[in-house]
PDB file of N, CA and C in Angstrom:
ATOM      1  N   UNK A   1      31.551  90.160 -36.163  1.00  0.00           N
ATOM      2  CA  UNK A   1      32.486  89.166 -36.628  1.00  0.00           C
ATOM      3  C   UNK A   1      33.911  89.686 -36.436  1.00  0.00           C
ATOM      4  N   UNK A   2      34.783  88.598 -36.144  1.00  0.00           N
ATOM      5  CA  UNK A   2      36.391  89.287 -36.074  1.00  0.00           C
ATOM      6  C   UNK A   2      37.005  88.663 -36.643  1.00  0.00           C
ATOM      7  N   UNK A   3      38.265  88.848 -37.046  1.00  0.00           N
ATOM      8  CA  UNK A   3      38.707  88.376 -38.078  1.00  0.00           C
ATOM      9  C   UNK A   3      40.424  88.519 -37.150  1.00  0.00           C
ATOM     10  N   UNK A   4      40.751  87.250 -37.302  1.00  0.00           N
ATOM     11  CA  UNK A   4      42.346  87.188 -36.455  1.00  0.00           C
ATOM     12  C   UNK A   4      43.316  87.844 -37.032  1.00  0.00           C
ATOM     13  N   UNK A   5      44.204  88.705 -36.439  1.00  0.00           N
ATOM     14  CA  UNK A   5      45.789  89.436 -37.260  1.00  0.00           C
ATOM     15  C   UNK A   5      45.764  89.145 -38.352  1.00  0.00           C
ATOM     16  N   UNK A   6      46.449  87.556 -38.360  1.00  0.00           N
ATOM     17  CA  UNK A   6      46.957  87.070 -39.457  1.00  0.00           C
ATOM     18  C   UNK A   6      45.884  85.978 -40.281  1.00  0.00           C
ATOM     19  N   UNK A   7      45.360  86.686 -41.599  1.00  0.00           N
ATOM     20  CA  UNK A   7      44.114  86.142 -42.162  1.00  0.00           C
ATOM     21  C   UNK A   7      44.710  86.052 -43.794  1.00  0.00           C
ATOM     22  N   UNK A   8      43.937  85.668 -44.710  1.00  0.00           N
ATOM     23  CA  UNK A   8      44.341  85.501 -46.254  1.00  0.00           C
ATOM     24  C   UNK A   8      43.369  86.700 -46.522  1.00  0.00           C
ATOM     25  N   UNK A   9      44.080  86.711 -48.371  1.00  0.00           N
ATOM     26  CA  UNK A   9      43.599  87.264 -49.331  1.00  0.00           C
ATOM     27  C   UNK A   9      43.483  86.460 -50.846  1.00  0.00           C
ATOM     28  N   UNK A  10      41.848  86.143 -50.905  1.00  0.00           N
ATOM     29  CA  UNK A  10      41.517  85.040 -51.787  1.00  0.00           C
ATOM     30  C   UNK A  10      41.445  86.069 -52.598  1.00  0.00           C
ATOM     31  N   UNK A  11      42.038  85.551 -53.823  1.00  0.00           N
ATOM     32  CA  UNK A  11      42.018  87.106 -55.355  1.00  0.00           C
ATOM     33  C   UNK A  11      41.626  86.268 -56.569  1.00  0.00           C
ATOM     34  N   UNK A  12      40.308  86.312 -57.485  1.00  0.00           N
ATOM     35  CA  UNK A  12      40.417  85.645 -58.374  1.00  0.00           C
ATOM     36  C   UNK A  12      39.982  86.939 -59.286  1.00  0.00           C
ATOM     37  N   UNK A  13      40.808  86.557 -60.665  1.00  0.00           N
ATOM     38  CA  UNK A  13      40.431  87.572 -61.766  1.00  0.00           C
ATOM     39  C   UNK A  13      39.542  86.889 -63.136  1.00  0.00           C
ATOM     40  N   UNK A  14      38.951  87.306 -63.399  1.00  0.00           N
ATOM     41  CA  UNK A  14      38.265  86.720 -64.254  1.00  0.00           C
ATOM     42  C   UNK A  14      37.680  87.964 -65.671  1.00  0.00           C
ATOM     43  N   UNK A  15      37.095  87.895 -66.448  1.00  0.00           N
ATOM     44  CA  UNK A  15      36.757  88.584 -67.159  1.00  0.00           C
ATOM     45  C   UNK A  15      35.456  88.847 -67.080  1.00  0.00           C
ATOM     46  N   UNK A  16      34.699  90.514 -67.183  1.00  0.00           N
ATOM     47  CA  UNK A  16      33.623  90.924 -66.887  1.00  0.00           C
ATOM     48  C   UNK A  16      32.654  90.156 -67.368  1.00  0.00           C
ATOM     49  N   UNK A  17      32.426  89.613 -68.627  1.00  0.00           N
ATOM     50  CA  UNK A  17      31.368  88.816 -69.452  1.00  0.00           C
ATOM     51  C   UNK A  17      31.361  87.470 -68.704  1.00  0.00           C
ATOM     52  N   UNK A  18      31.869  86.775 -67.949  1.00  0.00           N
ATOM     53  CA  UNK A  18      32.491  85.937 -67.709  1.00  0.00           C
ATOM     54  C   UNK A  18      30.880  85.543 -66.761  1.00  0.00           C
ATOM     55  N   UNK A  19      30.074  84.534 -67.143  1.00  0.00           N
ATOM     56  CA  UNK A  19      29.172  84.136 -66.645  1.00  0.00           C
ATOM     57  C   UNK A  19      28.800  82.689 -65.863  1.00  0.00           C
ATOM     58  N   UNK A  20      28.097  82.398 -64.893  1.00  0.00           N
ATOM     59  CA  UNK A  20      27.890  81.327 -64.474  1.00  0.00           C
ATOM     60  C   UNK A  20      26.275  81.329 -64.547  1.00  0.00           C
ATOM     61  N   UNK A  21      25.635  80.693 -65.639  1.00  0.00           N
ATOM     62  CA  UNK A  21      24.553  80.793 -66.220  1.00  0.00           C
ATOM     63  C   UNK A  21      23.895  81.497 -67.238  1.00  0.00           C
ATOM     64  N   UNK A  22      23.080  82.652 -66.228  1.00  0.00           N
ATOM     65  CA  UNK A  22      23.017  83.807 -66.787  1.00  0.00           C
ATOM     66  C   UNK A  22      23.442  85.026 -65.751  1.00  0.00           C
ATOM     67  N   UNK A  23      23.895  84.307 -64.580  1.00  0.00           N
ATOM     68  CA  UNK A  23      24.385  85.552 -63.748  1.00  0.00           C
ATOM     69  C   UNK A  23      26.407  86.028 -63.935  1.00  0.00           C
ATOM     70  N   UNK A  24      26.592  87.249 -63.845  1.00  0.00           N
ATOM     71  CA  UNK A  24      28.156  87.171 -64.382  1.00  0.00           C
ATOM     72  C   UNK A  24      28.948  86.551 -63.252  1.00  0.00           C
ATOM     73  N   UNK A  25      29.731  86.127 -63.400  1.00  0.00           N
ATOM     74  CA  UNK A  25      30.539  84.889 -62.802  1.00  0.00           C
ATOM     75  C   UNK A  25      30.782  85.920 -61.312  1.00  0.00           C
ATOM     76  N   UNK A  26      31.589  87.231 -61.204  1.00  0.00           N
ATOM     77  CA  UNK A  26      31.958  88.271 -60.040  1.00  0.00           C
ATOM     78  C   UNK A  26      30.768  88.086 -58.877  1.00  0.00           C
ATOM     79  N   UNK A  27      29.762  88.426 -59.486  1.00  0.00           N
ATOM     80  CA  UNK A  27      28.347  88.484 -58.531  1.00  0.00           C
ATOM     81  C   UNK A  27      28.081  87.210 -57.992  1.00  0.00           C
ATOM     82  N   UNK A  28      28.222  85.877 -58.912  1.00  0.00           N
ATOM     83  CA  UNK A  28      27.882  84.867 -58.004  1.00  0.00           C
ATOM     84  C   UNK A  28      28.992  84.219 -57.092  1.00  0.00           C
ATOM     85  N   UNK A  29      30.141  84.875 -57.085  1.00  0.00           N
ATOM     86  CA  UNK A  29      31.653  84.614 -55.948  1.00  0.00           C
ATOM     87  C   UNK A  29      31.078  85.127 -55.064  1.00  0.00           C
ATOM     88  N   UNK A  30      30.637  86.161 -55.335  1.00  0.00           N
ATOM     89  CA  UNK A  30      30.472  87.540 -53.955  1.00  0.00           C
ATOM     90  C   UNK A  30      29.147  87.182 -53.161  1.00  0.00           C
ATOM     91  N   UNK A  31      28.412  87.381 -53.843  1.00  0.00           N
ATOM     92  CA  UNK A  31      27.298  86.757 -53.585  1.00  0.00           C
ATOM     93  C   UNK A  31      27.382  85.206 -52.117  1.00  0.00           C
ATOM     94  N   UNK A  32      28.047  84.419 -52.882  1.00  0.00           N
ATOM     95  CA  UNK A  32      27.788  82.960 -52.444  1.00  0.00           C
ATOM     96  C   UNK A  32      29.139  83.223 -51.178  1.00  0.00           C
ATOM     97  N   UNK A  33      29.923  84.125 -50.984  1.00  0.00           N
ATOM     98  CA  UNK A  33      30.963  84.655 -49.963  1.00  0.00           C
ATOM     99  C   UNK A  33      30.099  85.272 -48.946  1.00  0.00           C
ATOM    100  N   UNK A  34      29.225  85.930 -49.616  1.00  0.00           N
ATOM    101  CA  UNK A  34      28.135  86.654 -48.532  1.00  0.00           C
ATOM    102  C   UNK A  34      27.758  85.771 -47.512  1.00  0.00           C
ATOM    103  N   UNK A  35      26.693  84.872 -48.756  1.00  0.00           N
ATOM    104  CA  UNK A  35      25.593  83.759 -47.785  1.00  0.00           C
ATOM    105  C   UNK A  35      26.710  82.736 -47.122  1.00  0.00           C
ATOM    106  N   UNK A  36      28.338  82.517 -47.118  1.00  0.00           N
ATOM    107  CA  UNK A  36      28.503  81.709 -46.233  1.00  0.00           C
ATOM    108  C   UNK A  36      29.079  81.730 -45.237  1.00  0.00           C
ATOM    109  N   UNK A  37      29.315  83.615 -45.333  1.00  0.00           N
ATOM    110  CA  UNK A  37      29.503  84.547 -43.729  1.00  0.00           C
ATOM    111  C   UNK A  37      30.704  85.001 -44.027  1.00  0.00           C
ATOM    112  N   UNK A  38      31.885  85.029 -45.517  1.00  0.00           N
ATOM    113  CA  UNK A  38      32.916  85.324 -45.532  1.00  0.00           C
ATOM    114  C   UNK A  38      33.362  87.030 -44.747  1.00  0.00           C
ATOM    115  N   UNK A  39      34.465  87.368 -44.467  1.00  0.00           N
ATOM    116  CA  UNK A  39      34.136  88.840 -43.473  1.00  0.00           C
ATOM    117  C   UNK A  39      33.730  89.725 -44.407  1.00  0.00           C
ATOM    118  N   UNK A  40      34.192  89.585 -46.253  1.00  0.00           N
ATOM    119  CA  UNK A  40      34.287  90.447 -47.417  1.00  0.00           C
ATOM    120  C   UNK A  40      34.361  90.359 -48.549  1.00  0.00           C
ATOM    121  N   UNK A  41      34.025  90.860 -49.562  1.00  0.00           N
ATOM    122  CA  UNK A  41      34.595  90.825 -50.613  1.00  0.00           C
ATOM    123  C   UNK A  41      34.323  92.138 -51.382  1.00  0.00           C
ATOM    124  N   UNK A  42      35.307  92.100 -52.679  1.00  0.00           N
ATOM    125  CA  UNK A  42      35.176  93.696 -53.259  1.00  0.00           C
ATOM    126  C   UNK A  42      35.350  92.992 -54.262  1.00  0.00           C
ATOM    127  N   UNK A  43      34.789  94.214 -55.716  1.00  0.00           N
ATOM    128  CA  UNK A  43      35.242  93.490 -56.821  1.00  0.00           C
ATOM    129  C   UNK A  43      35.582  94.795 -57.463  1.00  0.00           C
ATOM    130  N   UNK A  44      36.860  95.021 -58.238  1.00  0.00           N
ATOM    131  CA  UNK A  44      37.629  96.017 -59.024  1.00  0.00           C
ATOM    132  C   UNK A  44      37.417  95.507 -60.505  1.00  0.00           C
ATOM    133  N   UNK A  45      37.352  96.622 -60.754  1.00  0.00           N
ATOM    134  CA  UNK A  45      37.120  96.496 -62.933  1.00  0.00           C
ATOM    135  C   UNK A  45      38.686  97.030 -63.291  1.00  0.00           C
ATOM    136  N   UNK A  46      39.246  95.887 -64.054  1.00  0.00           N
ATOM    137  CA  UNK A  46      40.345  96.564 -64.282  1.00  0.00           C
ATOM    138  C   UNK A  46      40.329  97.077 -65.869  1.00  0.00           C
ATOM    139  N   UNK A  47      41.736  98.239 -66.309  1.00  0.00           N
ATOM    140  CA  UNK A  47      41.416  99.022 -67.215  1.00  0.00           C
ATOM    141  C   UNK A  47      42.241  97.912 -68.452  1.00  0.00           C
ATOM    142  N   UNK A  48      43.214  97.553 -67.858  1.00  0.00           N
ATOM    143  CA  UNK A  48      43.577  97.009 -68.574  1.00  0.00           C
ATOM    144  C   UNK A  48      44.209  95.533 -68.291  1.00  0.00           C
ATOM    145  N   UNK A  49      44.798  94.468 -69.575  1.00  0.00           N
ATOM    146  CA  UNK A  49      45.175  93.171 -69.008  1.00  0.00           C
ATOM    147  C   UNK A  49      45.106  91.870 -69.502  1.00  0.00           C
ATOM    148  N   UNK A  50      45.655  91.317 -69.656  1.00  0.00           N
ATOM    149  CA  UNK A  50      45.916  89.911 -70.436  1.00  0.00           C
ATOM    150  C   UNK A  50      46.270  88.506 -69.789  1.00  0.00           C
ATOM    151  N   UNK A  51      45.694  87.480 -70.533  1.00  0.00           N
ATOM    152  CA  UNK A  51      45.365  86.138 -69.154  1.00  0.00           C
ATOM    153  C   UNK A  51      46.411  85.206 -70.647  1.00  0.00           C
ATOM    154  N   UNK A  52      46.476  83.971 -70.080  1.00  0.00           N
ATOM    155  CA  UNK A  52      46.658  82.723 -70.694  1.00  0.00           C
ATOM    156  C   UNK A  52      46.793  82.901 -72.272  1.00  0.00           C
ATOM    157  N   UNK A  53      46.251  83.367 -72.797  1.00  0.00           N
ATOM    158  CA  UNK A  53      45.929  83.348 -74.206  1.00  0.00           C
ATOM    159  C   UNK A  53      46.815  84.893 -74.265  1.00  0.00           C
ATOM    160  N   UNK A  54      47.285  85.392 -73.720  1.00  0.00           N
ATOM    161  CA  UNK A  54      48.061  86.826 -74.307  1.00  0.00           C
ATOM    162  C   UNK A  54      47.344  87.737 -74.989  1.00  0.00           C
ATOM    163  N   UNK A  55      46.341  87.884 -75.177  1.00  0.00           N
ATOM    164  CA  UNK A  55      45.233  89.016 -76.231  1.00  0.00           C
ATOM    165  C   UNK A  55      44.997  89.823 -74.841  1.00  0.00           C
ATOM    166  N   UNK A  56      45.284  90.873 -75.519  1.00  0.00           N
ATOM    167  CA  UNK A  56      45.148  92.036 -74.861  1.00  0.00           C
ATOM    168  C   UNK A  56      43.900  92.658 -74.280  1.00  0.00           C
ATOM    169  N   UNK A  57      43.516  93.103 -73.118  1.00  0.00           N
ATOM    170  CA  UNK A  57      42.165  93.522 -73.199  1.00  0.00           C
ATOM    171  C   UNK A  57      42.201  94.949 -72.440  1.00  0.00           C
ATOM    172  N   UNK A  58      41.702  96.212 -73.040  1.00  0.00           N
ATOM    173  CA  UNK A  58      41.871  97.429 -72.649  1.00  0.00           C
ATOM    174  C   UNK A  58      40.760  98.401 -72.245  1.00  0.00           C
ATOM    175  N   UNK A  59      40.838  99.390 -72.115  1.00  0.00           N
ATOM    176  CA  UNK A  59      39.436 100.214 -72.363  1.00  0.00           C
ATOM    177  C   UNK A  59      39.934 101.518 -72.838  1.00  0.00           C
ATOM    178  N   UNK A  60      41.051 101.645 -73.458  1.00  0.00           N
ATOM    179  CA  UNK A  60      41.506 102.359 -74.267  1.00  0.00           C
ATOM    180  C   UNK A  60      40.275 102.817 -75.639  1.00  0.00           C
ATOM    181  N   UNK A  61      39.982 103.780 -75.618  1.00  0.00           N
ATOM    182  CA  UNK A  61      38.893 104.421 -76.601  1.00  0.00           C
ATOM    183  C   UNK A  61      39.252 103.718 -77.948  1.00  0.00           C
ATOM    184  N   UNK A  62      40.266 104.034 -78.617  1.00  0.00           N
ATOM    185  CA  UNK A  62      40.496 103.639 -80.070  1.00  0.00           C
ATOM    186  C   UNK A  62      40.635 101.633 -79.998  1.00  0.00           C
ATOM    187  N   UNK A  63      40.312 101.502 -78.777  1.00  0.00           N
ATOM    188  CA  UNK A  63      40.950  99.490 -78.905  1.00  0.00           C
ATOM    189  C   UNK A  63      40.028  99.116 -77.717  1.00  0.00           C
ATOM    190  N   UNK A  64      38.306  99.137 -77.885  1.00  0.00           N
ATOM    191  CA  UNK A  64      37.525  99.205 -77.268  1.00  0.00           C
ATOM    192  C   UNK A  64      37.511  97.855 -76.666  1.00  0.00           C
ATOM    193  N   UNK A  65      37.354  97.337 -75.839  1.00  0.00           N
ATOM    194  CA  UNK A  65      37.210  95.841 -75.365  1.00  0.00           C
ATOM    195  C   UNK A  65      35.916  95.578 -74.147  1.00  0.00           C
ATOM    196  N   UNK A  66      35.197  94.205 -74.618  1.00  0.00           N
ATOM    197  CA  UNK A  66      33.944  94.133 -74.546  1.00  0.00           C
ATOM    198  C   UNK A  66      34.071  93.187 -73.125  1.00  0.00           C
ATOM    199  N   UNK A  67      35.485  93.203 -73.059  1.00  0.00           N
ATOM    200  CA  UNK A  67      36.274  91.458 -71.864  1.00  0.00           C
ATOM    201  C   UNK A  67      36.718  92.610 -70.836  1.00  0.00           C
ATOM    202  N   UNK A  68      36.946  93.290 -69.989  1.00  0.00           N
ATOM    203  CA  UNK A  68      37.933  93.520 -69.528  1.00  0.00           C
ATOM    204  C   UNK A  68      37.826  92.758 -68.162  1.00  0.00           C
ATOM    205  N   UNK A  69      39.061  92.761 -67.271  1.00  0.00           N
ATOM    206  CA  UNK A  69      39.445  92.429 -66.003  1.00  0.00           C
ATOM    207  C   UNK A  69      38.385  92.881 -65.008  1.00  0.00           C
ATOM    208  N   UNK A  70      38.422  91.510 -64.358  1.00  0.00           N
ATOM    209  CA  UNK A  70      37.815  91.768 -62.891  1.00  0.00           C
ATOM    210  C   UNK A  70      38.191  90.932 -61.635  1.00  0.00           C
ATOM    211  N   UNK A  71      38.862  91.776 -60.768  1.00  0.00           N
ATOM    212  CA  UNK A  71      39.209  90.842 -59.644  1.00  0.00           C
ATOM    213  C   UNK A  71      38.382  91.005 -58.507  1.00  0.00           C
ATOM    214  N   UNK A  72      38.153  89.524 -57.838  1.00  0.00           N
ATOM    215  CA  UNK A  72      37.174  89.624 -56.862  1.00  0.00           C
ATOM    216  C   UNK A  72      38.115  89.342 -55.971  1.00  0.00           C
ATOM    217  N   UNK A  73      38.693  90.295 -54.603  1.00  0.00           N
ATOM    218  CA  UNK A  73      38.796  90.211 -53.146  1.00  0.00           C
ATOM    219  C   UNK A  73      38.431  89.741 -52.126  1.00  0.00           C
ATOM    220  N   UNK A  74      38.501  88.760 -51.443  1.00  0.00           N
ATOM    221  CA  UNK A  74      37.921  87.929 -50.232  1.00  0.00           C
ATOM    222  C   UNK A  74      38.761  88.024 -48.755  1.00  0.00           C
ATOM    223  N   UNK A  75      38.446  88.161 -48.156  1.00  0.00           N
ATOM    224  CA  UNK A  75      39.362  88.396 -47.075  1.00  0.00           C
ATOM    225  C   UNK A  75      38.806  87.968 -45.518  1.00  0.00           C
ATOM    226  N   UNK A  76      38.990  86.577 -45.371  1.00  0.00           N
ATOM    227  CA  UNK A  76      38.897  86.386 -44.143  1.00  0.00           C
ATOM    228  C   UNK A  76      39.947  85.054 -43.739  1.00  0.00           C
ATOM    229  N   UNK A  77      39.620  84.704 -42.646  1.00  0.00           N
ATOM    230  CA  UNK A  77      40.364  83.375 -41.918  1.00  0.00           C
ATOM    231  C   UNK A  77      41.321  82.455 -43.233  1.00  0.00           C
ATOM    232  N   UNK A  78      42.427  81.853 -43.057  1.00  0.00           N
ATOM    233  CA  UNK A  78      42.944  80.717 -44.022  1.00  0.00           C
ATOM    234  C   UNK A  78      41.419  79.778 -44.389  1.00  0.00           C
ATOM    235  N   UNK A  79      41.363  79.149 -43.165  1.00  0.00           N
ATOM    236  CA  UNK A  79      40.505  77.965 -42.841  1.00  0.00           C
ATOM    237  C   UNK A  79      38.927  78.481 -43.864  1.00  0.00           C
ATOM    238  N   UNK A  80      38.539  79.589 -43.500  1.00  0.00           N
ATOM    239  CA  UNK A  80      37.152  80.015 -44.049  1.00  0.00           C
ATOM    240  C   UNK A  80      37.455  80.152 -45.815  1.00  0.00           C
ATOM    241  N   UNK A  81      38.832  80.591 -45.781  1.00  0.00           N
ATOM    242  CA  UNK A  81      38.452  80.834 -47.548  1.00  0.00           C
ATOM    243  C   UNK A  81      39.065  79.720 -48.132  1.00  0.00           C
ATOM    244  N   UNK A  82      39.843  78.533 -47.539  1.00  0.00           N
ATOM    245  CA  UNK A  82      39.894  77.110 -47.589  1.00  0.00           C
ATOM    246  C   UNK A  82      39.027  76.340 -47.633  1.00  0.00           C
ATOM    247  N   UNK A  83      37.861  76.497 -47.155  1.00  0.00           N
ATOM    248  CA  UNK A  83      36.303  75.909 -47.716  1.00  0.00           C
ATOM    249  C   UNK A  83      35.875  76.539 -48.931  1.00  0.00           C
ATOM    250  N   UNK A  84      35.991  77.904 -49.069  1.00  0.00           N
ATOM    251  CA  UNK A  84      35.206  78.620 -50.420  1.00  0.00           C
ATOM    252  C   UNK A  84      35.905  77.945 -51.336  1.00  0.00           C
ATOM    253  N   UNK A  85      37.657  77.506 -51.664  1.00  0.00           N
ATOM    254  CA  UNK A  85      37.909  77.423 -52.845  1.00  0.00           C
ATOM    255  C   UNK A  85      37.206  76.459 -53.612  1.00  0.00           C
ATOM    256  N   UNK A  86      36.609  75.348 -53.040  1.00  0.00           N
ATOM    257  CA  UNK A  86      36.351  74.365 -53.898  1.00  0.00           C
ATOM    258  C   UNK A  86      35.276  74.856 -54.988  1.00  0.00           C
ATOM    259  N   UNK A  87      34.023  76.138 -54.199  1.00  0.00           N
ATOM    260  CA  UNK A  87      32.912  76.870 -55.019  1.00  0.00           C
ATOM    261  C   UNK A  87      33.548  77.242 -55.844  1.00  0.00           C
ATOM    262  N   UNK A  88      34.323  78.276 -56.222  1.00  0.00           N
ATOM    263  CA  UNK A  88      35.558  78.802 -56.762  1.00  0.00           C
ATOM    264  C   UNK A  88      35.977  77.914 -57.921  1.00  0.00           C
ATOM    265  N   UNK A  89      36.435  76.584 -57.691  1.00  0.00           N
ATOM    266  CA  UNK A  89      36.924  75.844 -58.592  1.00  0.00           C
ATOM    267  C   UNK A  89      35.707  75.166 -58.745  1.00  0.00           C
ATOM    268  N   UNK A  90      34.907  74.912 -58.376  1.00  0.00           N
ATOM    269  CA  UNK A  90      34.045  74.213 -59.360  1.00  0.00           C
ATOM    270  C   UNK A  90      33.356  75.201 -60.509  1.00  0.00           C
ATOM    271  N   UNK A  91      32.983  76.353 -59.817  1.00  0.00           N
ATOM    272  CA  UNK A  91      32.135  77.158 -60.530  1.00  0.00           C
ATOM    273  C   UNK A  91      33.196  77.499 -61.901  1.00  0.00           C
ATOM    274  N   UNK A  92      34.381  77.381 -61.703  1.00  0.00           N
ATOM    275  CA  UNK A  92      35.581  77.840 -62.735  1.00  0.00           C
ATOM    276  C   UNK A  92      35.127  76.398 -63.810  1.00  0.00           C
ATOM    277  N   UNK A  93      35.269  75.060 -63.238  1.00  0.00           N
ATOM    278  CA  UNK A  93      34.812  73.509 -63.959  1.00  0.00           C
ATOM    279  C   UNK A  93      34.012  73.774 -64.763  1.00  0.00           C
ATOM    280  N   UNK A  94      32.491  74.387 -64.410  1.00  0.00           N
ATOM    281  CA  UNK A  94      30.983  73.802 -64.615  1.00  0.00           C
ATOM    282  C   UNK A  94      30.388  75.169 -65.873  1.00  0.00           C
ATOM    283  N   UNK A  95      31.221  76.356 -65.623  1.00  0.00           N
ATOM    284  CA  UNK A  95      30.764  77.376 -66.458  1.00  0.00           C
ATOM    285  C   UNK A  95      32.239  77.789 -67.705  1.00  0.00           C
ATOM    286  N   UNK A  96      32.948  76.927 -67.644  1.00  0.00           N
ATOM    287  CA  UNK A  96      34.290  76.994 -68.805  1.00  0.00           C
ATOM    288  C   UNK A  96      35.014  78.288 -68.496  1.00  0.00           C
ATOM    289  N   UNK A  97      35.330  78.762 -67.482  1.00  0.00           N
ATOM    290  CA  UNK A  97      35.634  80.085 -67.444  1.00  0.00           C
ATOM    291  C   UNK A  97      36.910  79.972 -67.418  1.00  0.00           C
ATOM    292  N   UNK A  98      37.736  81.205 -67.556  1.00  0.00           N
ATOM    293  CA  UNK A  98      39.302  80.979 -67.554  1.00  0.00           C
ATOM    294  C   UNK A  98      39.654  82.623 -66.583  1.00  0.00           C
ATOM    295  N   UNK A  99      41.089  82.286 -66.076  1.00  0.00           N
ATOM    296  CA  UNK A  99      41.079  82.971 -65.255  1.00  0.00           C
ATOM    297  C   UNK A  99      42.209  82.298 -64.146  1.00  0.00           C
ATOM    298  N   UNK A 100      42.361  82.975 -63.141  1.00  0.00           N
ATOM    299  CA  UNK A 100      43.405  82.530 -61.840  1.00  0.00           C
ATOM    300  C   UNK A 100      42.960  83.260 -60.506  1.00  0.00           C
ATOM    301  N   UNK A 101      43.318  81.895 -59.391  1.00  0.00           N
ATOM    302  CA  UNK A 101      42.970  82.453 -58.413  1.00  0.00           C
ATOM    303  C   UNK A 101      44.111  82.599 -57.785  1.00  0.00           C
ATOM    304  N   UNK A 102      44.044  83.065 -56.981  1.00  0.00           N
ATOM    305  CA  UNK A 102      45.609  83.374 -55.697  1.00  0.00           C
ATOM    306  C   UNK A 102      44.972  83.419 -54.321  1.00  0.00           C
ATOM    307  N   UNK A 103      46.221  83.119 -53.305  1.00  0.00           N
ATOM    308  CA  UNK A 103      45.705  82.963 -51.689  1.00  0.00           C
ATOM    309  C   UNK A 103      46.813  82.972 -51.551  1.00  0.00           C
ATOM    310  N   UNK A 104      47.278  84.229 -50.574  1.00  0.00           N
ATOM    311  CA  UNK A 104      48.073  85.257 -50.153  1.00  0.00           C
ATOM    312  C   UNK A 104      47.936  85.389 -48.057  1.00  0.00           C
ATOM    313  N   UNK A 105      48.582  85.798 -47.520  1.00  0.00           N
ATOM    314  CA  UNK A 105      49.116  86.326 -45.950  1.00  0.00           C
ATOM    315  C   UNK A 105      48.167  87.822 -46.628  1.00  0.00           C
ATOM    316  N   UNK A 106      47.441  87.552 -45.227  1.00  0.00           N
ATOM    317  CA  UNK A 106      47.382  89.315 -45.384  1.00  0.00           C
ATOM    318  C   UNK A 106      46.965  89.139 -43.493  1.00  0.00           C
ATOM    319  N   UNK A 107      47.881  90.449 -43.467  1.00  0.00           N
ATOM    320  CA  UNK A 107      47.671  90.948 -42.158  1.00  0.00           C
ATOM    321  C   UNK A 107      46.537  92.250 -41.730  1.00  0.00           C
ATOM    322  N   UNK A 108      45.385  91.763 -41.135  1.00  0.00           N
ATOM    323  CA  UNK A 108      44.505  92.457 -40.993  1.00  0.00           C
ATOM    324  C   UNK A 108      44.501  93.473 -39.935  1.00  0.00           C
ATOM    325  N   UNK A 109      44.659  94.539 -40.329  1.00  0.00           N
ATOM    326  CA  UNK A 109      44.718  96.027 -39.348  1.00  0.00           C
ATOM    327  C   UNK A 109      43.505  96.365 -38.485  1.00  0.00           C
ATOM    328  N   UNK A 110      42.626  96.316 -38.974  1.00  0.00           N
ATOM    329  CA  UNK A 110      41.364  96.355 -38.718  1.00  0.00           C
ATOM    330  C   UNK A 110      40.259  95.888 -39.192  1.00  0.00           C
ATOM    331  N   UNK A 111      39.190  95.756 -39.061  1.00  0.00           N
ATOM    332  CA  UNK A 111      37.436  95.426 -39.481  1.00  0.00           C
ATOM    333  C   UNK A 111      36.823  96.508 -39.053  1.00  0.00           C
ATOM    334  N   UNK A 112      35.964  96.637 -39.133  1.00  0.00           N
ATOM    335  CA  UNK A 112      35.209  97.514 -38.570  1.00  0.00           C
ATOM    336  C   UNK A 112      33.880  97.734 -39.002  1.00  0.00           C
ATOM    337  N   UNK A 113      32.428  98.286 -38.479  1.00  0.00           N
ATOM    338  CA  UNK A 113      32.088  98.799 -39.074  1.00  0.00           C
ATOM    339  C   UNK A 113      31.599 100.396 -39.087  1.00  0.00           C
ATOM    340  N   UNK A 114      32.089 101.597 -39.766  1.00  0.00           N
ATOM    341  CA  UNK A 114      31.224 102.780 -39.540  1.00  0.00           C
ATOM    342  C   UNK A 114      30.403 103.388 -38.339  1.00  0.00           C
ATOM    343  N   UNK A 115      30.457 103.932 -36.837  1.00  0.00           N
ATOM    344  CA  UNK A 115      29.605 104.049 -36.728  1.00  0.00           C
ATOM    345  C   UNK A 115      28.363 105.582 -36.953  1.00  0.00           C
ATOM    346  N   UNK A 116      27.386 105.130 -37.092  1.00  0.00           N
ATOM    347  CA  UNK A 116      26.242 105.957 -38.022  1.00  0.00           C
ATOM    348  C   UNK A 116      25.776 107.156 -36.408  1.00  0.00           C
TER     349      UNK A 116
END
């Protein structure tokens, strides 16, 4: 797969507990990015961070938090992650989740994969 120079960066953050059913909401983005050939995705745990509602969420030992941040990374074509958003926003509709997405220029240096 190749992926042109100039491609996006689909970023949605959401909170770890953050479920679509019984699966957590991160896995079924990534997941459903997989099966529809997106070039990628990554997902980062963040340490710390606060959405809409301003409550703090940390992993600070003494201010333990059971929510923290998670952003899922997507990175291919405008056009390709211009079809995903609607999964994206519905799955945000249908499971009450809260959270923000972003779609960003990103200039792609390379793909690649490893060779073994």
């Amino acid at each position: 797969m190749e992926i042109k120079k100039d491609a996006a960066l689909l970023r949605v953050i959401i909170g770890e507990t953050d479920k679509a059913g019984k699966v957590p909401a991160f896995e079924k983005i990534v997941i459903e990015a997989r099966d529809r050939g997106l070039a990628g995705a990554t997902v980062f745990k963040g340490i710390m961070g606060y959405g809409r509602s301003s409550r703090i969420h940390s992993s600070k030992i003494l201010r333990l938090s059971e929510d923290l941040p998670v952003i899922i990374e997507i990175v291919d074509e405008i056009n390709k992650l211009m079809e995903f958003l609607p999964f994206v926003t519905e799955l945000f509709e249908n499971n009450n989740l809260g959270g923000i997405a972003t779609l960003e220029k990103a200039e792609v240096i390379f793909y690649r994969t490893a060779e073994k």
